[in-house]
C-alpha atoms as a PDB file:
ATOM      1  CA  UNK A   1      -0.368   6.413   9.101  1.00  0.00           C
ATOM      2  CA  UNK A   2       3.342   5.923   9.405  1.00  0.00           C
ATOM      3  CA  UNK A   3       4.215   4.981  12.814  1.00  0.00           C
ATOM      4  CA  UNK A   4       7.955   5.467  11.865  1.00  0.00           C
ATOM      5  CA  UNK A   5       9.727   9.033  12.588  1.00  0.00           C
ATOM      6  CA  UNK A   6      12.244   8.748   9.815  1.00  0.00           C
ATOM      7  CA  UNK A   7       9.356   8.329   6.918  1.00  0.00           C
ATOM      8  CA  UNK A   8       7.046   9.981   5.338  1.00  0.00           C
ATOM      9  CA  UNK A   9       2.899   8.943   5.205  1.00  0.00           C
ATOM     10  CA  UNK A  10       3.707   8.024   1.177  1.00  0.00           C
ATOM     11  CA  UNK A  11       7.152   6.436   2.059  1.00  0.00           C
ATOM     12  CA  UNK A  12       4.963   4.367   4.159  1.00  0.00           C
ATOM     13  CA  UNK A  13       2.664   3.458   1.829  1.00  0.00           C
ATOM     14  CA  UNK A  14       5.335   2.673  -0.761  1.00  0.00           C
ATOM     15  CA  UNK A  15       6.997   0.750   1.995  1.00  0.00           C
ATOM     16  CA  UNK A  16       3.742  -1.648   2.571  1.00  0.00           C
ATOM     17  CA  UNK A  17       2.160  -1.767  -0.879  1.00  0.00           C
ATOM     18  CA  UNK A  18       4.095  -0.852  -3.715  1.00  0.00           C
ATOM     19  CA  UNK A  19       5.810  -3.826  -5.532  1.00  0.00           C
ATOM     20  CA  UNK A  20       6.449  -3.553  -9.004  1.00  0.00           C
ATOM     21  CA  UNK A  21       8.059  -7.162  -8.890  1.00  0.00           C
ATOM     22  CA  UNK A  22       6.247  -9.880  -7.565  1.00  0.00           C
ATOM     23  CA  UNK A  23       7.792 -11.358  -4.460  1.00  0.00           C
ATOM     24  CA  UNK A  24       6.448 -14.164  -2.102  1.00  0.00           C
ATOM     25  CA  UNK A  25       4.218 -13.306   0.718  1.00  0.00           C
ATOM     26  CA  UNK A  26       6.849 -14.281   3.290  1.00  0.00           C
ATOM     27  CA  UNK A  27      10.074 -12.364   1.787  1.00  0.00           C
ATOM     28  CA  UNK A  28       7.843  -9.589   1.268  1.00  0.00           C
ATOM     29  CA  UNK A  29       6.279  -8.811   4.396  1.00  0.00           C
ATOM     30  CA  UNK A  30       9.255  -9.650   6.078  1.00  0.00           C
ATOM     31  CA  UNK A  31      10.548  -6.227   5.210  1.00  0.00           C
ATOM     32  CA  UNK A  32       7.023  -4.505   6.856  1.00  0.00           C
ATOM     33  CA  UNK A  33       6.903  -6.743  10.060  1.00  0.00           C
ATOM     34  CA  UNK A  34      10.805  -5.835  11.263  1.00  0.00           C
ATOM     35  CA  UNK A  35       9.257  -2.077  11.496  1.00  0.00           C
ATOM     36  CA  UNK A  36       6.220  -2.914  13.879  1.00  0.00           C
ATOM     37  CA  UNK A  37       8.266  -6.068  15.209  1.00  0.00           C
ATOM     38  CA  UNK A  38       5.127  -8.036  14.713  1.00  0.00           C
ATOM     39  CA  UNK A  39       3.300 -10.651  12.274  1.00  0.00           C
ATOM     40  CA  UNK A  40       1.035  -8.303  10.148  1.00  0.00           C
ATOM     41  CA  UNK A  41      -2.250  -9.949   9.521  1.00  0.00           C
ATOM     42  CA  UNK A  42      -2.826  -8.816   6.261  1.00  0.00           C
ATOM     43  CA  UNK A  43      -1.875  -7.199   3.560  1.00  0.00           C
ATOM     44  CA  UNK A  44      -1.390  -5.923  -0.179  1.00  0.00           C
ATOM     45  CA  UNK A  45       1.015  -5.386  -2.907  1.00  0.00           C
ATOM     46  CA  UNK A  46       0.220  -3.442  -5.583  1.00  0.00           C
ATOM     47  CA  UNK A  47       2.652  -4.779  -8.157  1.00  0.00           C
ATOM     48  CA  UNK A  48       2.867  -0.983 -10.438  1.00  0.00           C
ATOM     49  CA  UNK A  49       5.034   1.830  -9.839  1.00  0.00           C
ATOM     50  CA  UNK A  50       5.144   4.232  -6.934  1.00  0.00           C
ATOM     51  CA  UNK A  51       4.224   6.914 -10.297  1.00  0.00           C
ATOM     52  CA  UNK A  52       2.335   4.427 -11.465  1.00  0.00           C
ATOM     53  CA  UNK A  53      -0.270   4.413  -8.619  1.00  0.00           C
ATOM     54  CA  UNK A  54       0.357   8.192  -7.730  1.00  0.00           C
ATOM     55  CA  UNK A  55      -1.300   9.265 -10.661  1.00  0.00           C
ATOM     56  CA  UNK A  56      -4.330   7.233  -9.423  1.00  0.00           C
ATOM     57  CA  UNK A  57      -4.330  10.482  -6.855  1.00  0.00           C
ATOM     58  CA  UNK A  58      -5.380  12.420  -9.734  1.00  0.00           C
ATOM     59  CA  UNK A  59      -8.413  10.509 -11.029  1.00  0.00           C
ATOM     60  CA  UNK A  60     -12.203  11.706  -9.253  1.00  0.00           C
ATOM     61  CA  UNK A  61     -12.341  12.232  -5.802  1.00  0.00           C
ATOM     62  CA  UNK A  62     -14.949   9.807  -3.879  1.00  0.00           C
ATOM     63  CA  UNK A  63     -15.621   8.881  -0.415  1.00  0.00           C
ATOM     64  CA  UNK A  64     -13.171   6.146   1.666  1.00  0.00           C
ATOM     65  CA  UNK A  65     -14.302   3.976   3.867  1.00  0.00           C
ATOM     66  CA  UNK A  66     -13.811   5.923   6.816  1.00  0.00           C
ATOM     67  CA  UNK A  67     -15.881   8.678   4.918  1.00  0.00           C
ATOM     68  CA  UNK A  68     -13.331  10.873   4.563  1.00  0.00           C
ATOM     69  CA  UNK A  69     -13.365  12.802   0.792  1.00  0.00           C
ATOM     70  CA  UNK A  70      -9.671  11.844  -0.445  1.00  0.00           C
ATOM     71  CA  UNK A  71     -10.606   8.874  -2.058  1.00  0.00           C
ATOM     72  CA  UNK A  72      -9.495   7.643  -5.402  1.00  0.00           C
ATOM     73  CA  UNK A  73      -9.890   4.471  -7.740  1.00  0.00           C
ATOM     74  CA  UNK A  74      -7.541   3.295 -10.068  1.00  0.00           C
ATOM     75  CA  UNK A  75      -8.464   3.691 -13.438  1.00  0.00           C
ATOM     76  CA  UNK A  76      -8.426  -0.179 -14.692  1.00  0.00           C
ATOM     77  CA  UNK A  77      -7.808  -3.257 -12.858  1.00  0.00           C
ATOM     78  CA  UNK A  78      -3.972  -3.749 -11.652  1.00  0.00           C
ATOM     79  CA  UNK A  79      -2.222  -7.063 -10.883  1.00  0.00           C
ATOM     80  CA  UNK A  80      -1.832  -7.660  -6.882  1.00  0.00           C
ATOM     81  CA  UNK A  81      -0.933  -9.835  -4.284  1.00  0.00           C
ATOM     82  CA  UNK A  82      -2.824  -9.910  -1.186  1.00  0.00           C
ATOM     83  CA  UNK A  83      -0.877 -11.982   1.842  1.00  0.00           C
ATOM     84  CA  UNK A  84      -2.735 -13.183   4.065  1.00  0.00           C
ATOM     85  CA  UNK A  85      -1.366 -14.496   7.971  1.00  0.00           C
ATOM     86  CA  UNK A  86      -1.358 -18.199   8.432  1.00  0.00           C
ATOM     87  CA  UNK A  87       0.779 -18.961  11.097  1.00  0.00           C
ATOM     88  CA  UNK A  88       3.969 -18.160  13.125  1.00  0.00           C
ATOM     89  CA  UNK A  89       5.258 -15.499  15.611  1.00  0.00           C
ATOM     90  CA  UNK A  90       7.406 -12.687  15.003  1.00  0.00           C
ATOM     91  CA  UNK A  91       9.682 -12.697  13.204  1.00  0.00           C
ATOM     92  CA  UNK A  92       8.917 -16.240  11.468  1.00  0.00           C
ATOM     93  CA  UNK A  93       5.480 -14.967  10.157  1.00  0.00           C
ATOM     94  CA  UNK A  94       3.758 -17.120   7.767  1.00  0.00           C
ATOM     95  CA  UNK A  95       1.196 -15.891   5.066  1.00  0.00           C
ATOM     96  CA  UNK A  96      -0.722 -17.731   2.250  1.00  0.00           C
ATOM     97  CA  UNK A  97      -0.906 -15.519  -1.025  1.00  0.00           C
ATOM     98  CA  UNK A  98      -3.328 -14.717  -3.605  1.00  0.00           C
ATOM     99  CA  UNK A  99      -2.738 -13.107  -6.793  1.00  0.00           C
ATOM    100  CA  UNK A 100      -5.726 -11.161  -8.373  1.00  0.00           C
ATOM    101  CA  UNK A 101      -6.031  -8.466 -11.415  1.00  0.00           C
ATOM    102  CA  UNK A 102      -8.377  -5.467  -9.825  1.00  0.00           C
ATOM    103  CA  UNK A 103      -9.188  -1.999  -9.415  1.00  0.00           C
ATOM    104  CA  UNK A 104      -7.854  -0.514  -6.231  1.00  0.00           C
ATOM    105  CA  UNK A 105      -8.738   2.501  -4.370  1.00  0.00           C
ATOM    106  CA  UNK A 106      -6.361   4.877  -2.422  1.00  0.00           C
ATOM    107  CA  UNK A 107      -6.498   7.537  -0.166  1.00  0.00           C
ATOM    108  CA  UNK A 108      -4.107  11.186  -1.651  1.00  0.00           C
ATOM    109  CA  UNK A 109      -3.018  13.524   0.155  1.00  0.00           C
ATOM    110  CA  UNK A 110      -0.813  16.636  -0.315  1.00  0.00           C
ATOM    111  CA  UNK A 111       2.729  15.271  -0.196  1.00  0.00           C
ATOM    112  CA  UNK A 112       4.837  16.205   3.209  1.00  0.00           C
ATOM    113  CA  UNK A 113       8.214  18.430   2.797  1.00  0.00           C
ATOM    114  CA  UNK A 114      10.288  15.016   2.943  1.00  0.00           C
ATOM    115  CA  UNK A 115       8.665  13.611   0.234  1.00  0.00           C
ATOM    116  CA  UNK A 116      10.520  14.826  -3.230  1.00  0.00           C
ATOM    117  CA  UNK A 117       9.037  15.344  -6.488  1.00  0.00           C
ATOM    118  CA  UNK A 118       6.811  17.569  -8.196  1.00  0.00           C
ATOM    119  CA  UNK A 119       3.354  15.758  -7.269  1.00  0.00           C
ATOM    120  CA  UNK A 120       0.610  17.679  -5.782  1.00  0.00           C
ATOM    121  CA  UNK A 121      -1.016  14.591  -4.471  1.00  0.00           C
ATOM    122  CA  UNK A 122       0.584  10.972  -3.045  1.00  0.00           C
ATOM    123  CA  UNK A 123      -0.757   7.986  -1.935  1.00  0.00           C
ATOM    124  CA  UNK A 124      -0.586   7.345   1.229  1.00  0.00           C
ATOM    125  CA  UNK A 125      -3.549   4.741   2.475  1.00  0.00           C
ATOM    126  CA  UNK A 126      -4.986   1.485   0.379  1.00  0.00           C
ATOM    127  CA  UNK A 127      -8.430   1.638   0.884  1.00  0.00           C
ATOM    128  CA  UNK A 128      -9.763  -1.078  -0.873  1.00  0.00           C
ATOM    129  CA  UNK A 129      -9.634  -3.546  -2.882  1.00  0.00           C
ATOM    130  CA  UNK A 130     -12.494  -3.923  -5.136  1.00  0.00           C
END
């Protein structure tokens, strides 16, 4: 859930986990943490397209972890970073990374009136990482 006004539950998402170039851990979450103004523990970077993992939305819905039905799994493994909190206080957070190739599942839902395009579905939760 976005816990910023000015964006949208998939801007959000796009905002935390969508990073079609890899960057390091640090840089990276840098850009999440200034929103909260705190040293996220962890988190992932799915390094595809916004598109990319939108489409995901349209593959079989299954259950999420929270057992809500708007569950979806990417249809082959993707390359990823997870970054994981080491050390430091905001705003000099530090995080150790790991890169992996994996399947990911994401929660869809039906895109809000900010969001633009022509999709009937967006991401706008990572799930899991499997």
């Amino acid at each position: 859930i976005s816990p910023f006004l000015h964006m949208t539950s998939a801007q959000w998402f796009e905002t935390q986990h969508v990073q079609p170039r890899p960057q390091g851990c640090n840089t990276a979450m840098g850009a999440i943490n200034k929103y909260s103004k705190r040293c996220k523990a962890l988190n992932t970077f799915l390094h595809e397209s916004f598109s990319s993992v939108a489409t995901t939305c349209q593959t079989s819905i299954i259950a999420c972890k929270n057992g809500h039905e708007n569950c979806h799994q990417s249809q082959k493994p993707v390359s990823l970073t997870t970054c994981k909190l080491t050390s430091g206080r905001y705003p000099d957070c530090r995080y150790k990374e790991k890169q992996l190739v994996a399947p990911y599942i994401v929660a869809c839902e039906p895109p809000q009136k900010e969001d633009s395009g022509k999709l009937q579905l967006v991401p706008v939760h990572l799930d899991k990482v499997l």
